[in-house]
N, C-alpha and C. Protein backbone atom coordinates (compact mmCIF):
# COMPACT_ATOMS: atom_id res chain seq x y z
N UNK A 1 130.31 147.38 70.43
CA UNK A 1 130.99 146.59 71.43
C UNK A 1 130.43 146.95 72.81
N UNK A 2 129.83 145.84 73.40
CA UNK A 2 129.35 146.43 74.62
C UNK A 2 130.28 145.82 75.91
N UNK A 3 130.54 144.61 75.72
CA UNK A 3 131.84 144.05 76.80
C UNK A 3 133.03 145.00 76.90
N UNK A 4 133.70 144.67 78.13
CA UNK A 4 134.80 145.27 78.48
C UNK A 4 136.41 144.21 78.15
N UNK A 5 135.34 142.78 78.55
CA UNK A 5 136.55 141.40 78.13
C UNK A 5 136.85 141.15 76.64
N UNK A 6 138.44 141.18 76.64
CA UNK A 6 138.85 141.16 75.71
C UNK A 6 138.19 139.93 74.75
N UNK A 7 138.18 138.67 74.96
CA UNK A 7 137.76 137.44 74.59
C UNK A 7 136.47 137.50 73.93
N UNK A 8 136.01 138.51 74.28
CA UNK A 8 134.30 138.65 73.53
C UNK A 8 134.32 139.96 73.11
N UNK A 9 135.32 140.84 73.21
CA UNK A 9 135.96 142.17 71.99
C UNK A 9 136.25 141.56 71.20
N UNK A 10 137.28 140.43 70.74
CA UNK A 10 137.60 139.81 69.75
C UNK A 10 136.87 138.75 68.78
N UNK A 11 135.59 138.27 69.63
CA UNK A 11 134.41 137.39 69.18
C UNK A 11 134.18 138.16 68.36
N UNK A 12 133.72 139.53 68.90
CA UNK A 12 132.31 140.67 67.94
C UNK A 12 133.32 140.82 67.27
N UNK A 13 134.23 140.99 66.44
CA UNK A 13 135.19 141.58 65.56
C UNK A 13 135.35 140.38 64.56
N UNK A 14 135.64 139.02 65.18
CA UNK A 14 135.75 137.68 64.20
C UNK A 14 134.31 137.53 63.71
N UNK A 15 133.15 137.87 64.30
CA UNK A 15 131.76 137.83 63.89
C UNK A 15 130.88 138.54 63.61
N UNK A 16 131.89 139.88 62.97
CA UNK A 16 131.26 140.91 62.45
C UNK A 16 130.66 141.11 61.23
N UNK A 17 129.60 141.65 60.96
CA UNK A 17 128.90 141.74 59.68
C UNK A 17 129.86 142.49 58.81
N UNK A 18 130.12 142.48 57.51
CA UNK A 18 130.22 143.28 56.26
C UNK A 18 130.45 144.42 56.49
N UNK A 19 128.67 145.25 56.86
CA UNK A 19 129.04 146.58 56.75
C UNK A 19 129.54 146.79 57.87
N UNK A 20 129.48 146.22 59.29
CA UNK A 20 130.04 146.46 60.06
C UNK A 20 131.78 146.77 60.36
N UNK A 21 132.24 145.54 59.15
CA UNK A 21 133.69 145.74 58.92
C UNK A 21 133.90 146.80 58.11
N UNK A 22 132.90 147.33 57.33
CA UNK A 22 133.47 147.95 56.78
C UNK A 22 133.87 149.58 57.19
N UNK A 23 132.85 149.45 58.54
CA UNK A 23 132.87 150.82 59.29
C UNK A 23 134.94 150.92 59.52
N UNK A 24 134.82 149.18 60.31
CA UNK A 24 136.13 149.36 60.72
C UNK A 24 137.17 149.59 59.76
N UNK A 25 137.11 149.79 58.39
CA UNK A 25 137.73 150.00 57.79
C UNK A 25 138.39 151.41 57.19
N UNK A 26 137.86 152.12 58.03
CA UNK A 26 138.34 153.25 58.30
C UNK A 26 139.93 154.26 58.46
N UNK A 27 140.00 154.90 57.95
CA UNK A 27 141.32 156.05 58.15
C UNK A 27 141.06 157.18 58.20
N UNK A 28 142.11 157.60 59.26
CA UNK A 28 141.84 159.50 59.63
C UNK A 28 142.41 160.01 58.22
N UNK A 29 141.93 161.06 57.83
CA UNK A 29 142.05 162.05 57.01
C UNK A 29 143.12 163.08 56.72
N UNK A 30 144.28 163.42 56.43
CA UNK A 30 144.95 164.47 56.59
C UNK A 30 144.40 165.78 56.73
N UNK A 31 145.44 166.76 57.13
CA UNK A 31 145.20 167.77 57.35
C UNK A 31 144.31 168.80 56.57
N UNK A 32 144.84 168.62 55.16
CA UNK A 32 144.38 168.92 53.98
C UNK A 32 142.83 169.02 53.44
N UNK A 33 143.01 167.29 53.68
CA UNK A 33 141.97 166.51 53.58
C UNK A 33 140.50 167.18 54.18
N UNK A 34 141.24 167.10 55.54
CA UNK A 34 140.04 167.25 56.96
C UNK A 34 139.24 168.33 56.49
N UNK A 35 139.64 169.96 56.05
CA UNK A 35 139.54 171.00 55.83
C UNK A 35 138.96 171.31 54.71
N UNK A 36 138.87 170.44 53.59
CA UNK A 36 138.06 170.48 52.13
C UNK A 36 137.11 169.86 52.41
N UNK A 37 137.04 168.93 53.08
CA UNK A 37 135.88 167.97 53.28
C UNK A 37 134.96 168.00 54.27
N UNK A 38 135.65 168.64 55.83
CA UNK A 38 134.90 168.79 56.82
C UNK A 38 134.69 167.26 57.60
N UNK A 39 135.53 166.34 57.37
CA UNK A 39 135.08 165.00 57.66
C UNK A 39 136.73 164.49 58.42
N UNK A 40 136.79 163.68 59.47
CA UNK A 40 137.82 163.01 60.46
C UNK A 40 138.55 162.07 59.58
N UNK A 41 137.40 161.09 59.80
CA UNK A 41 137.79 159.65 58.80
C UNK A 41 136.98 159.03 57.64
N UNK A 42 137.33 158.20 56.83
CA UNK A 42 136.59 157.58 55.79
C UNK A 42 137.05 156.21 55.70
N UNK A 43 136.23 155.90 54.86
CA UNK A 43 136.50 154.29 54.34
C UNK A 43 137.46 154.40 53.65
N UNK A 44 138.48 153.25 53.96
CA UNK A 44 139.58 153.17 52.67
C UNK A 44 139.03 152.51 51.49
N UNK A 45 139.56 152.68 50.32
CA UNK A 45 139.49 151.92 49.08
C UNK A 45 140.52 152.04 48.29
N UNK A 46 140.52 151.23 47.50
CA UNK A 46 141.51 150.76 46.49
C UNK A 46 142.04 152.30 45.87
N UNK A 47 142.91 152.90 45.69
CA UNK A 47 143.64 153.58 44.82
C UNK A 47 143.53 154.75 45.48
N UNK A 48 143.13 154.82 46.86
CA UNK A 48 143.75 156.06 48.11
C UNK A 48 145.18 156.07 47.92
N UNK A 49 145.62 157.44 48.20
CA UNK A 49 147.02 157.74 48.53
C UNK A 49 147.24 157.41 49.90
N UNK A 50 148.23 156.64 50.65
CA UNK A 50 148.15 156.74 52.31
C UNK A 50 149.72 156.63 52.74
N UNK A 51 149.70 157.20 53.80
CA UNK A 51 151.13 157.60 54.71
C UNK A 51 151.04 156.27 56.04
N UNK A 52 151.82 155.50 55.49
CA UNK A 52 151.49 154.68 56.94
C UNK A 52 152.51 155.70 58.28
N UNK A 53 151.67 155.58 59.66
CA UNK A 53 152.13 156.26 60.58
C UNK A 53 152.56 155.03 61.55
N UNK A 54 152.76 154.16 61.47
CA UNK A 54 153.04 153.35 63.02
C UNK A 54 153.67 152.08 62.11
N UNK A 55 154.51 151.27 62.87
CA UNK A 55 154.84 150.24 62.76
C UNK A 55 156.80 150.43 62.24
N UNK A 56 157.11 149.20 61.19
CA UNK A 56 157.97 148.83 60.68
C UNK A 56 158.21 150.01 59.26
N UNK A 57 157.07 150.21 58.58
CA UNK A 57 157.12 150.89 57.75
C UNK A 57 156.61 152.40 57.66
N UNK A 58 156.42 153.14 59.13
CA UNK A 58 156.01 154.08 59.28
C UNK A 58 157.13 155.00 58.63
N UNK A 59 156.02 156.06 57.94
CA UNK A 59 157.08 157.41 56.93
C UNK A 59 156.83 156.82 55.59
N UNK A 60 156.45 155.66 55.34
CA UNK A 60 156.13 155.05 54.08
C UNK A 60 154.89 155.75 53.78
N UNK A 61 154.82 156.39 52.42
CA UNK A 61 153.92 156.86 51.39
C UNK A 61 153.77 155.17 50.45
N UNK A 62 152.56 155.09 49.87
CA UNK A 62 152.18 154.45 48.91
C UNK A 62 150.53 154.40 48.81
N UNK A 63 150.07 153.68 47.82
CA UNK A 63 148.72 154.00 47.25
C UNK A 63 148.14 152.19 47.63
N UNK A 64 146.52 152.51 48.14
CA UNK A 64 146.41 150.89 48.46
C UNK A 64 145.90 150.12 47.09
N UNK A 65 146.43 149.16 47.67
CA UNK A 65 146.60 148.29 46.43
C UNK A 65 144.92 147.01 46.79
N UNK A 66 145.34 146.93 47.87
CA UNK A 66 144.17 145.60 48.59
C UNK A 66 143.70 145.83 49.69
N UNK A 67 142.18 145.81 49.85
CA UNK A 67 141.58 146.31 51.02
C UNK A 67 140.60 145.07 51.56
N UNK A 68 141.08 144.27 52.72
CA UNK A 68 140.42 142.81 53.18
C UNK A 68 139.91 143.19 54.26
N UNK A 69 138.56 142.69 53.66
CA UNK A 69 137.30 143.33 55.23
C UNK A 69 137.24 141.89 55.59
N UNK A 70 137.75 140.49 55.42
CA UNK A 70 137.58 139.42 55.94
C UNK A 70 138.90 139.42 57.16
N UNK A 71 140.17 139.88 56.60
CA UNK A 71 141.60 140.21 57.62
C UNK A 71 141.30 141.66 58.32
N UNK A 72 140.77 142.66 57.88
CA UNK A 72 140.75 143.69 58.26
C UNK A 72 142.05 144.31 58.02
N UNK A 73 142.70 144.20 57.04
CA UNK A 73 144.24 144.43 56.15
C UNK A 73 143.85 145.34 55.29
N UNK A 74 145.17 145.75 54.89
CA UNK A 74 145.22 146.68 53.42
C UNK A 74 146.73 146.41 53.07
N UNK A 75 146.49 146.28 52.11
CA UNK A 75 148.36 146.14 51.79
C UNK A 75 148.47 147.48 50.60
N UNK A 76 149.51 148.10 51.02
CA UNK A 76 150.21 149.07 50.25
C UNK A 76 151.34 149.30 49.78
N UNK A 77 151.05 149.93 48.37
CA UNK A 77 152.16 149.23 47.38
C UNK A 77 154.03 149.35 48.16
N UNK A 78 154.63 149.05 48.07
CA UNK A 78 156.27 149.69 48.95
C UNK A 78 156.20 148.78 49.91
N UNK A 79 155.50 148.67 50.49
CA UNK A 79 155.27 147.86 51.86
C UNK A 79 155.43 146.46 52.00
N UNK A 80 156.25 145.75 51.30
CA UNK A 80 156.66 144.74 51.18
C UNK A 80 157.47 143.88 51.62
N UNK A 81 157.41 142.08 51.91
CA UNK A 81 158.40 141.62 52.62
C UNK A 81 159.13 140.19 51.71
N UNK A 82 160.54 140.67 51.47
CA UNK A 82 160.84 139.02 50.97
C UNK A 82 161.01 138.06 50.95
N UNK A 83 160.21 136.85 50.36
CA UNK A 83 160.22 135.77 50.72
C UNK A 83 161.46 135.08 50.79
N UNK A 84 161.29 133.82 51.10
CA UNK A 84 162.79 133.03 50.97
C UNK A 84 163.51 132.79 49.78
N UNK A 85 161.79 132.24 49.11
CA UNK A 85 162.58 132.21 47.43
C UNK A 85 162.58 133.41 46.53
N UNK A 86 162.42 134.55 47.33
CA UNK A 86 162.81 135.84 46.56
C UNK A 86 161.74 136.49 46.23
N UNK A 87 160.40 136.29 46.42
CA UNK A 87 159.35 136.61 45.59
C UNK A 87 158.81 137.57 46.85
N UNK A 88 158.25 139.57 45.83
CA UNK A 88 157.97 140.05 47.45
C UNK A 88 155.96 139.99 47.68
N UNK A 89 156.38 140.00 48.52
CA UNK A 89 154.50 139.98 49.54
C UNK A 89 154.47 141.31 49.90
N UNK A 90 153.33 141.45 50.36
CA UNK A 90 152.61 142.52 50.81
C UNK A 90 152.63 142.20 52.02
N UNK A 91 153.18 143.28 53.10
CA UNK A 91 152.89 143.27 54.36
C UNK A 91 151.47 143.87 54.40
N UNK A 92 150.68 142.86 55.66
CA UNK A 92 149.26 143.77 55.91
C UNK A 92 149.70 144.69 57.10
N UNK A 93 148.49 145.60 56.51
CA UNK A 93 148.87 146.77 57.73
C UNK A 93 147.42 146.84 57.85
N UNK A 94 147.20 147.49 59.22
CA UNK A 94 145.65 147.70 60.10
C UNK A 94 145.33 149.22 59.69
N UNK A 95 144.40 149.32 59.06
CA UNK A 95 143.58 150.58 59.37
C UNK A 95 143.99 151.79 59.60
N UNK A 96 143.48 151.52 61.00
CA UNK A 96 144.13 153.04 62.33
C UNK A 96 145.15 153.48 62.27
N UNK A 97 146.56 152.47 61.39
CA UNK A 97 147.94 153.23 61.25
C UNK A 97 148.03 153.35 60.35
N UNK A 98 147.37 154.26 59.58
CA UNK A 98 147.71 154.99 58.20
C UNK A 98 146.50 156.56 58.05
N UNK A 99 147.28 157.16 57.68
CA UNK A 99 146.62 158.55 57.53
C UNK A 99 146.22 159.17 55.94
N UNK A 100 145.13 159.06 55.00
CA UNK A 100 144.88 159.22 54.15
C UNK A 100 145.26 160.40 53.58
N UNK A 101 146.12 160.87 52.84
CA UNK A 101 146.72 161.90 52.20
C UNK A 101 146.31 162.13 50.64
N UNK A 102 145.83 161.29 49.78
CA UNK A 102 144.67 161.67 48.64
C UNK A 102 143.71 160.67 48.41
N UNK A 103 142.76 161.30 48.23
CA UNK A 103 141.36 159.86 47.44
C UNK A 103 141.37 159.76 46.27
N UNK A 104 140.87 158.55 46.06
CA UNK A 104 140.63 158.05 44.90
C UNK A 104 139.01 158.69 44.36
N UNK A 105 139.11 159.92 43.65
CA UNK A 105 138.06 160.10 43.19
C UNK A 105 137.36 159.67 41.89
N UNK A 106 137.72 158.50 41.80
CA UNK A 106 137.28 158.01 40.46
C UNK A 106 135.87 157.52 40.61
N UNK A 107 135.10 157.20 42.12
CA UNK A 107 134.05 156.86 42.30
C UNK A 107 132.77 158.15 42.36
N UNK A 108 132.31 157.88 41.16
CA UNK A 108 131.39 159.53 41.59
C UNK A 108 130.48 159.12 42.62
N UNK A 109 130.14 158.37 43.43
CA UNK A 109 129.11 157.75 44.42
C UNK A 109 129.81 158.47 45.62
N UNK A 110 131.01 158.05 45.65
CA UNK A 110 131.84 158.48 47.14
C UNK A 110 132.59 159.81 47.25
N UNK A 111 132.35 160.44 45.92
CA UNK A 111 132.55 161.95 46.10
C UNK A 111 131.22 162.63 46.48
N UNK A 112 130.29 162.55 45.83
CA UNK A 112 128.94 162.55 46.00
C UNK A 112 128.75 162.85 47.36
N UNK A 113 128.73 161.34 48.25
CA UNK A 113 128.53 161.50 49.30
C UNK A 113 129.05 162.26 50.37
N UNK A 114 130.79 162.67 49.56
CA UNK A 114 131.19 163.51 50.63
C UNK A 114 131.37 165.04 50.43
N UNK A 115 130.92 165.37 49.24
CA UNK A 115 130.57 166.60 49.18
C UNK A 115 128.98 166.95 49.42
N UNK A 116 128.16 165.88 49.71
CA UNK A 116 126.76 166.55 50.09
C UNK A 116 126.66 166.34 52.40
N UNK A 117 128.02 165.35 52.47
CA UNK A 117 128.17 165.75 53.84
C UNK A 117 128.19 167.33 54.30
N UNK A 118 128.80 168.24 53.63
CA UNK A 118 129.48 169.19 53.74
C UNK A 118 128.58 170.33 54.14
């Protein structure tokens, strides 16, 4: 992002590449976390443990269920809103307000990578 105006902060973000979103797809690390790994933040993915910290549902624990690099969303499981005719949705939540509390190490690629960070 090299502008300061909001209107063309929000361009580069609606006209962002892939991997670029996927940078933004990012969450800080717990405490825990930080200290085994040596690392701030990571990419979210599907079947992270996460603590949302901000909003409506902050103090909510749940595991992500859906990770949209086209919304820049994640919906997590608990986090839900009911419809009229009863049926519940997934509230999206952003990124930056949630703090990763376990990974999904089922990917040996992305353990890999973060134990040869180290």
């Amino acid at each position: 992002m090299v502008s300061k105006q909001p209107r063309k902060q929000r361009k580069a973000l609606y006209n962002a590449s892939l991997n670029k979103r996927q940078k933004l797809m990012s969450a800080r690390m717990s405490e825990t976390l930080k200290k085994r790994y040596q690392k701030k933040r990571i990419s979210l993915r599907k079947g992270d443990t996460v603590e949302i910290e901000r909003g409506d549902y902050a103090g909510h624990k749940g595991t992500v269920e859906k990770v949209s690099l086209r919304k820049l969303r994640i919906n997590v499981s608990g986090a839900s809103v009911k419809k009229t005719d009863g049926t519940d949705r997934y509230y999206p939540i952003h990124p930056s307000k949630v703090v990763i509390t376990k990974l999904d190490t089922s990917d040996e690629r992305r353990m890999k990578k973060l134990k040869k960070d180290k």
